[in-house]
Protein backbone atom coordinates (compact mmCIF):
# COMPACT_ATOMS: atom_id res chain seq x y z
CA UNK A 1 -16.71 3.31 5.64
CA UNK A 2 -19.22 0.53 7.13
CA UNK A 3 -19.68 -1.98 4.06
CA UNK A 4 -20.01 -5.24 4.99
CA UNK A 5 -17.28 -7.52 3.40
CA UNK A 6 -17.03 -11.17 3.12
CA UNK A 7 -13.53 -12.86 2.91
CA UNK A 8 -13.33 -16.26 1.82
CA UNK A 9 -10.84 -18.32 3.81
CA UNK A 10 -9.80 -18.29 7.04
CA UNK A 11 -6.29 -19.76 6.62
CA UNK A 12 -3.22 -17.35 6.97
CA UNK A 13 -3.57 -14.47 4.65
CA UNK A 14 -7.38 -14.50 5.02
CA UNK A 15 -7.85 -14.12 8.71
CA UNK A 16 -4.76 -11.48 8.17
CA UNK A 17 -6.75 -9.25 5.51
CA UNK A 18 -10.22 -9.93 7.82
CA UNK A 19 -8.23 -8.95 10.73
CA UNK A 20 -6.67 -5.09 8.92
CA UNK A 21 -10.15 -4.39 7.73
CA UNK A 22 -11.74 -4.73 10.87
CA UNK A 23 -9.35 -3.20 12.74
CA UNK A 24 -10.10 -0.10 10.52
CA UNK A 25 -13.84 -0.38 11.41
CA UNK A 26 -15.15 -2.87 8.68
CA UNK A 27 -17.79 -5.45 9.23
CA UNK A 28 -16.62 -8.27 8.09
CA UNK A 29 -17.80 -12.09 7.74
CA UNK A 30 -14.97 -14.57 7.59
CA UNK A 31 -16.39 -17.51 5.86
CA UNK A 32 -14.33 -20.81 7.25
CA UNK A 33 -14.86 -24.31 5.37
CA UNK A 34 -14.96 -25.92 8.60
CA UNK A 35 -18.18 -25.23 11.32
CA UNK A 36 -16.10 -25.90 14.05
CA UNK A 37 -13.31 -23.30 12.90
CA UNK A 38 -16.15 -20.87 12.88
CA UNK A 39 -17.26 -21.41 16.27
CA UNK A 40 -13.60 -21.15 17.46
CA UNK A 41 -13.17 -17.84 16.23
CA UNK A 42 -16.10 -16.33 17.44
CA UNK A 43 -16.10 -18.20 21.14
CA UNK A 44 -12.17 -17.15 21.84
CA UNK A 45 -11.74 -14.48 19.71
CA UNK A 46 -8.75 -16.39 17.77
CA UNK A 47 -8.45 -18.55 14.91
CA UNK A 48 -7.21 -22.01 15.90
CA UNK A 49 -5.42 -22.98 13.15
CA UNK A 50 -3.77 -19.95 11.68
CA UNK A 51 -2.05 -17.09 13.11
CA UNK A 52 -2.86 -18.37 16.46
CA UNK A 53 -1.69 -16.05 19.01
CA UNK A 54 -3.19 -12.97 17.23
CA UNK A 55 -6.30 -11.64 19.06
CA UNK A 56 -9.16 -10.57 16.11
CA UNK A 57 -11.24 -7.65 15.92
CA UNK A 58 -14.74 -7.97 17.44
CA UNK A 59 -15.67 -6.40 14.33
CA UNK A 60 -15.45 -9.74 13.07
CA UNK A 61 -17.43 -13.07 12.89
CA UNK A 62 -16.92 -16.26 11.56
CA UNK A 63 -19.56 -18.46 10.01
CA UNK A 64 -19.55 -21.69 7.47
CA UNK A 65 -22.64 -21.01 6.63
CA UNK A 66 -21.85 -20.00 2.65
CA UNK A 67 -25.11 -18.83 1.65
CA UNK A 68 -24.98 -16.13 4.78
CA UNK A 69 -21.55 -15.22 4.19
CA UNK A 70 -22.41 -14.55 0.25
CA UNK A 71 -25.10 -12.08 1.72
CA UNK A 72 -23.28 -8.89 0.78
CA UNK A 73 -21.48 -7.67 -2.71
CA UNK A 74 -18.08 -7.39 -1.21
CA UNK A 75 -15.71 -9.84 -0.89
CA UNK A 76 -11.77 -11.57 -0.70
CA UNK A 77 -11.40 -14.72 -2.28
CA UNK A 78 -8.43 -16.26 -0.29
CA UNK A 79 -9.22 -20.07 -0.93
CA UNK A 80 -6.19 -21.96 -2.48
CA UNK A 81 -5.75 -21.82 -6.29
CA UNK A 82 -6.22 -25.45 -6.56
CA UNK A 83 -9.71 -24.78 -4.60
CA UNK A 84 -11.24 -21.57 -6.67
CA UNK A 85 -12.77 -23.54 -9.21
CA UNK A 86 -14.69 -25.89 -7.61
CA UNK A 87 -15.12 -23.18 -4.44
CA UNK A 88 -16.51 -20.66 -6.86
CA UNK A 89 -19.02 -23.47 -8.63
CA UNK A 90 -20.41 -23.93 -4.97
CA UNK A 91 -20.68 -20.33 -3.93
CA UNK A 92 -22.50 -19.05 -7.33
CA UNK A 93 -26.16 -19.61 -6.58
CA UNK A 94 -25.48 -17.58 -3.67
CA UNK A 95 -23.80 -14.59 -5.31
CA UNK A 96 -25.59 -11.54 -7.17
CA UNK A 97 -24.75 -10.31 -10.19
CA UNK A 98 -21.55 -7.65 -10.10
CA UNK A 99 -20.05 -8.45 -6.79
CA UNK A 100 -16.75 -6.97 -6.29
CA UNK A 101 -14.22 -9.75 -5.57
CA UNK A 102 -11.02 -9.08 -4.90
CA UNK A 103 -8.28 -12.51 -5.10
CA UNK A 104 -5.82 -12.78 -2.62
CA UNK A 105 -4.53 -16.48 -3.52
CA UNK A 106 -1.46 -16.73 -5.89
CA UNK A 107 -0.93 -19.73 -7.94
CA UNK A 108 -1.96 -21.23 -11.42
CA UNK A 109 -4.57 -23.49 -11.84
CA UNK A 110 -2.95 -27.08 -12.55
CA UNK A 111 -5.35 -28.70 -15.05
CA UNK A 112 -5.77 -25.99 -17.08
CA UNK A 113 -2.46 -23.53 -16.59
CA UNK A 114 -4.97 -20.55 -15.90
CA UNK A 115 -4.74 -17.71 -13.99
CA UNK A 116 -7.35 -17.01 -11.29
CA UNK A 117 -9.11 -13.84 -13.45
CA UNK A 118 -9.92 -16.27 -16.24
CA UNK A 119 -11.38 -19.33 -13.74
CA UNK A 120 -13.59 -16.10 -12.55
CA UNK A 121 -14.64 -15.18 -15.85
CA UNK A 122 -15.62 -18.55 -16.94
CA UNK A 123 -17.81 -19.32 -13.73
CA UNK A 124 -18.78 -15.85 -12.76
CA UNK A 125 -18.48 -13.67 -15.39
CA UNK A 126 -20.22 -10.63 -14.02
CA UNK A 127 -18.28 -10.38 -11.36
CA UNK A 128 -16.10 -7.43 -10.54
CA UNK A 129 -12.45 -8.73 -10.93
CA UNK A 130 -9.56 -7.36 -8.45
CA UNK A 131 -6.56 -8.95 -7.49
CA UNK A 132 -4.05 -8.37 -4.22
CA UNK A 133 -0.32 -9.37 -4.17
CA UNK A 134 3.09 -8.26 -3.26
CA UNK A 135 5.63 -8.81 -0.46
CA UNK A 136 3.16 -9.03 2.42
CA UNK A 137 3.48 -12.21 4.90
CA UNK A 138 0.28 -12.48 6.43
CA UNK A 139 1.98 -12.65 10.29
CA UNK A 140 3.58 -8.99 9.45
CA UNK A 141 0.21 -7.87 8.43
CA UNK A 142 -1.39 -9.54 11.35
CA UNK A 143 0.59 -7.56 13.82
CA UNK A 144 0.30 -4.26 12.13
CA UNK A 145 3.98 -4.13 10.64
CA UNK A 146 4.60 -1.90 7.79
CA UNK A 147 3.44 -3.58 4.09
CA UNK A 148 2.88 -2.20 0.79
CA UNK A 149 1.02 -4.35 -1.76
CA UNK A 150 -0.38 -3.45 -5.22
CA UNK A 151 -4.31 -4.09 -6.44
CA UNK A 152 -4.55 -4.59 -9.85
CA UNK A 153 -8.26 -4.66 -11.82
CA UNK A 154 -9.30 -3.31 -15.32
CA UNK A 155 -11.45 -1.09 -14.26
CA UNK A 156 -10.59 1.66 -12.26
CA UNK A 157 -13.22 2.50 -10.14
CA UNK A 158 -12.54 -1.31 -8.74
CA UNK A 159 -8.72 -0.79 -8.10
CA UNK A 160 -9.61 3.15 -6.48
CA UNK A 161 -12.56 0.95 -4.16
CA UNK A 162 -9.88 -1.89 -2.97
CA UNK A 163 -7.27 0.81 -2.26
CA UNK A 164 -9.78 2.99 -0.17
CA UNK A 165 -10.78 0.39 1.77
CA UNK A 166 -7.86 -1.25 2.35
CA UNK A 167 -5.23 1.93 2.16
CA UNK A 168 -5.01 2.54 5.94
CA UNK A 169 -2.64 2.39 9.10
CA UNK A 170 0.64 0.75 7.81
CA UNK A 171 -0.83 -1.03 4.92
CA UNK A 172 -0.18 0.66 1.58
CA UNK A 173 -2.17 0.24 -1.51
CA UNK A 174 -1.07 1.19 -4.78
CA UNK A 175 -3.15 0.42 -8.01
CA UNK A 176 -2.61 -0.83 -11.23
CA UNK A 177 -4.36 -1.98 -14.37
CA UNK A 178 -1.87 -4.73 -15.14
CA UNK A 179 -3.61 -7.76 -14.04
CA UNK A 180 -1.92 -10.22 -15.94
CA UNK A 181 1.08 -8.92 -14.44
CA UNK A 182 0.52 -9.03 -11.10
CA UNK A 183 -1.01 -12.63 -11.28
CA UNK A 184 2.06 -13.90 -13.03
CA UNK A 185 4.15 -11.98 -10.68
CA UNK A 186 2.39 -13.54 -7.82
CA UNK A 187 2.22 -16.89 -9.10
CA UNK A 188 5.67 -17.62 -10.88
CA UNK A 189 7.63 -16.43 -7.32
CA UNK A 190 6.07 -19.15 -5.17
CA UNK A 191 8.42 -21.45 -7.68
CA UNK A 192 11.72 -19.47 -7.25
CA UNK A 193 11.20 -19.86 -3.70
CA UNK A 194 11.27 -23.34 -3.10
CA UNK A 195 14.17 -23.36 -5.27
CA UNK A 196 15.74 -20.32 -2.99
CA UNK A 197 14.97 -22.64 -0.06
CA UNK A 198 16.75 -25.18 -1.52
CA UNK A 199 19.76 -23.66 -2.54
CA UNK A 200 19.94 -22.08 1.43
CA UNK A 201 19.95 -25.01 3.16
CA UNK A 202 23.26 -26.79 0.36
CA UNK A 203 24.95 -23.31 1.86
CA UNK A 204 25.52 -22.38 -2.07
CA UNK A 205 26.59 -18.77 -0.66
CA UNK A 206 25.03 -15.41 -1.46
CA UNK A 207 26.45 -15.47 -5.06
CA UNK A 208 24.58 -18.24 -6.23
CA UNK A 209 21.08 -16.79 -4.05
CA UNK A 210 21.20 -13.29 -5.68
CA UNK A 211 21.78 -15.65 -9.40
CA UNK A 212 18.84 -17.53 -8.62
CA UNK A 213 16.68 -14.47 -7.91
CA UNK A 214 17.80 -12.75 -10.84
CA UNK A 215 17.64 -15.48 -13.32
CA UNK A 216 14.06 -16.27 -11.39
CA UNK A 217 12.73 -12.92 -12.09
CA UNK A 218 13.88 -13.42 -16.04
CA UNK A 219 11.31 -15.96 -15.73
CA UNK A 220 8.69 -14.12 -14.56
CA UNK A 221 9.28 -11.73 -17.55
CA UNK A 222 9.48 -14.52 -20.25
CA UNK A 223 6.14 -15.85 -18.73
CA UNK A 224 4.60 -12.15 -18.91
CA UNK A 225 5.90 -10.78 -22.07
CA UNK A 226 4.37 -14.21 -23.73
CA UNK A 227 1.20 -13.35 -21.81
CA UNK A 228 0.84 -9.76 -22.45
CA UNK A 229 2.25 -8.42 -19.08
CA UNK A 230 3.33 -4.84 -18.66
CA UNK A 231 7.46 -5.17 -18.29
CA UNK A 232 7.37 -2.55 -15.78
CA UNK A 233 4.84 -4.08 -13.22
CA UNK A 234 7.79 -7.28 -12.88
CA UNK A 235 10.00 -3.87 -11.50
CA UNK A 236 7.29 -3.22 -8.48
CA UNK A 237 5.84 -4.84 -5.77
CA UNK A 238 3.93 -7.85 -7.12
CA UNK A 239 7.73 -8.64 -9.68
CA UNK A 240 10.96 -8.07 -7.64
CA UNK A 241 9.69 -7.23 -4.12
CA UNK A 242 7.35 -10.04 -3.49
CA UNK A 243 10.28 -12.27 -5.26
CA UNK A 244 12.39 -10.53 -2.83
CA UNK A 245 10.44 -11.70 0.19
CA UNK A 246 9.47 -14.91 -0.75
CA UNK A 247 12.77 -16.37 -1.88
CA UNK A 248 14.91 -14.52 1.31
CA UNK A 249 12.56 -14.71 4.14
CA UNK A 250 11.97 -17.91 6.85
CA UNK A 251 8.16 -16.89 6.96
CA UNK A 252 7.83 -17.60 3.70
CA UNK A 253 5.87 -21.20 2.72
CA UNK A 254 8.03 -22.08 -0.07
CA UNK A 255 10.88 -21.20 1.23
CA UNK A 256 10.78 -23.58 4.25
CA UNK A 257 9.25 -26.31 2.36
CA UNK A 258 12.45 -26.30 -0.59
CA UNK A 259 14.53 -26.14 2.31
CA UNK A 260 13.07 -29.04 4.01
CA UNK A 261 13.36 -31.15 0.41
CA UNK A 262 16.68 -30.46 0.44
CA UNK A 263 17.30 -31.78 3.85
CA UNK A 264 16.10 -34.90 2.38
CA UNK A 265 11.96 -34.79 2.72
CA UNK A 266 10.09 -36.48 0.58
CA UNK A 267 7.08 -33.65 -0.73
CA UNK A 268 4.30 -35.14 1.13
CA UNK A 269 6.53 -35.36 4.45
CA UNK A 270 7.68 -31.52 3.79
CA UNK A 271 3.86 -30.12 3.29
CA UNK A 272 2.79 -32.21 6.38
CA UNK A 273 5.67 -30.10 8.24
CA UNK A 274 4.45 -26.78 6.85
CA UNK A 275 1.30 -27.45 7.85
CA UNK A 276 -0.16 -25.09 5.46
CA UNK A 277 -0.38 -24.52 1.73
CA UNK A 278 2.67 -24.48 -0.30
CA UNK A 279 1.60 -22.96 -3.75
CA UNK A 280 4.61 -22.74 -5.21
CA UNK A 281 4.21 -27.01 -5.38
CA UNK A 282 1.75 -27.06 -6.86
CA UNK A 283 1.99 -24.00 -9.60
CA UNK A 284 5.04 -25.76 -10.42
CA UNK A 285 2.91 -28.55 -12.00
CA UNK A 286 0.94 -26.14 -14.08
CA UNK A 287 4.24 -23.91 -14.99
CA UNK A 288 6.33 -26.95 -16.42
CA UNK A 289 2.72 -28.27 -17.98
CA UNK A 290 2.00 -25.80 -19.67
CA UNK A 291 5.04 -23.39 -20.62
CA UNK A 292 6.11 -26.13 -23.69
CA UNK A 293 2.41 -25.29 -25.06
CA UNK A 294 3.61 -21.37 -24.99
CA UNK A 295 7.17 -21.75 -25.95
CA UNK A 296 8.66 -20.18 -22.79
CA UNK A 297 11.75 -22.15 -21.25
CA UNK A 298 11.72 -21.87 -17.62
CA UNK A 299 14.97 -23.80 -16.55
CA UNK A 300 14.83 -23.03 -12.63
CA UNK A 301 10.89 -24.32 -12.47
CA UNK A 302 11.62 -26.92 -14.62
CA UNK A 303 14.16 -27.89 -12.09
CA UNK A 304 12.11 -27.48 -9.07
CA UNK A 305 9.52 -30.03 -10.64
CA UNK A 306 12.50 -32.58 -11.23
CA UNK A 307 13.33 -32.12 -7.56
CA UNK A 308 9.80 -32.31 -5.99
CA UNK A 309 8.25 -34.80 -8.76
CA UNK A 310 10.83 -37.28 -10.26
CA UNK A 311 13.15 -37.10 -7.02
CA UNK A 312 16.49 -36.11 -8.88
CA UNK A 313 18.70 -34.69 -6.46
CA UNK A 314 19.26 -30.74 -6.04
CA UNK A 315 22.61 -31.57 -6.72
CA UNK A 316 22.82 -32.71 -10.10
CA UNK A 317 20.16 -30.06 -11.25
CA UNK A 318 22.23 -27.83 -10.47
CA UNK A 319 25.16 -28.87 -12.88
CA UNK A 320 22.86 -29.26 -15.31
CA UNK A 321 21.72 -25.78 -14.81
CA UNK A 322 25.65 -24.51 -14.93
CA UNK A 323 26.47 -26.60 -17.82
CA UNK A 324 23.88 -25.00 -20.62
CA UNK A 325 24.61 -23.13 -23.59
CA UNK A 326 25.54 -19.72 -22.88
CA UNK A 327 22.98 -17.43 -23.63
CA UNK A 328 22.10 -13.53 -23.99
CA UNK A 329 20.83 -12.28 -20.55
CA UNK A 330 18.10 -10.44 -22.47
CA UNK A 331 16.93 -12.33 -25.44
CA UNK A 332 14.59 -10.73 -28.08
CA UNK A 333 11.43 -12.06 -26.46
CA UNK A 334 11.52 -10.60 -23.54
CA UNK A 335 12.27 -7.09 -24.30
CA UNK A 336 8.55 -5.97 -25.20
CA UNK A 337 9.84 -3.90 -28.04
CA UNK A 338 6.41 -1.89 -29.55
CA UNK A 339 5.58 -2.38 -32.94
């Protein structure tokens, strides 16, 4: 195949998807926010702020230049959550109608608690909605290192179109339908993470890790059921194996940044150490926001907000976690019994 596609974002996980796709004989635009990112890339062949020491196809340029880069119908969105809505507003007069988009970015929008599909539908809502996720660091990808991911859409001939194009070398594509799902999935992990971090670095032992993940993951499928998620998709690779990854793994974001709060960091000190988006800090925000509006009690992530927002110490949170009613491991709600 020789379609031209577009991916929005050049930080980690963009240049990393730009990178596979042109290794497997794409053209392919990578649209930077910055010109002088742009330049970079296309004078030395690297990117200069992410994923560094990877050489990049020559299959692929760089440009800033929106209105060029919106030039074909193909593209990956991987802009920050926080950054879709207001991205999207600015790309729009640029865009045709039916594009096929395809999000990479995980999160939930703050203000509003939504998921990425519905900003899309409200500001472009004739585009062609996919979505990417699972346990894939974008340095693993980079260097070619074995990854399977799932691409969710509605429609089938958009899931079949990701997966052909992006099914190749050792990066596996498998579909599904369940975008809700895999969003949630994808979103709700970046949370347990930082709270994974956390409990690493007070040495709390592998008991107490493989709790957290477990009782995470309940929260994932609390959050879903409510939402209309299929139970089954929490079982796969955008529900327990990009959990798995995130919350065990030193190149993960969140990870390192709940371990570096509980070394004593304030947020803003342990995001300026990352040096790159934390999501998980900021879904957090729309999780504990909005989850009283739905009726969903997420303990851990309302414990990772305490931590990161009204500075209570891991430490006490976690008493209070250990010292609340006993309670079914599977309540009714989250059983998805049919009717």
């Amino acid at each position: 195949m020789n379609n031209s596609i577009t991916v929005f974002g050049a930080g980690s996980w963009g240049t990393a998807l730009a990178s596979h796709l042109s290794h497997q004989g794409e053209d392919v635009t990578l649209w930077c926010r910055r010109p002088e990112q742009a330049k970079a890339i296309n004078m030395t062949g690297r990117n200069p702020d992410y994923l560094k020491n990877i050489d990049l196809p020559e299959r692929l340029t760089a440009t800033s230049d929106l209105e060029e880069a919106c030039s074909t119908d193909t593209f990956i969105l991987a802009v920050p959550t926080q950054s879709v809505r207001s991205f999207l507003k600015q790309a729009k007069p640029f865009l045709r109608e039916g594009i096929h988009l395809c999000n990479a970015a995980k999160g939930l929008e703050i203000s509003t608690g939504k998921r990425i599909s519905e900003i899309v539908a409200e500001i472009i809502p004739s585009a062609r909605y996919s979505i990417i996720s699972g346990p894939s660091h974008a340095e693993e990808v980079a260097l070619s290192k074995p990854t399977a991911v799932v691409v969710a859409s509605i429609h089938e001939e958009e899931r079949t179109l990701w997966q052909n194009l992006l099914n190749r070398g050792f990066f596996r594509v498998y579909t599904s339908s369940d975008v809700i799902g895999v969003e949630i999935g994808g979103a709700v992990k970046n949370v347990i993470a930082i709270a994974a971090g956390i409990a690493s670095e007070m040495d709390l032992g592998d008991n107490a890790m493989a709790a957290l993940v477990s009782r995470g993951l309940a929260e994932v499928m609390r959050l879903g059921a409510k939402a209309g998620a299929h139970p089954l998709t929490f079982a796969g690779l955008a529900g327990i194996g990009d959990l798995m990854v995130t919350c065990y793994s030193s190149l993960s974001r969140n990870y390192r940044l709940g371990r570096a709060i509980a070394k004593g960091m304030t947020l803003e000190g342990a995001q300026k150490s990352l040096g790159q988006v934390a999501e998980g800090a900021y879904t957090v925000r729309a999780l504990v926001e909005h989850a009283k509006e739905l009726g969903v009690e997420l303990p851990i992530a309302e414990a990772v907000y305490r931590v990161l927002y009204e500075q209570k110490t891991p430490i006490s949170l976690l008493e209070e976690l250990f010292s609340r009613c006993p309670k079914p491991e599977m309540p009714p709600e989250i059983r998805w019994v049919s009717k």
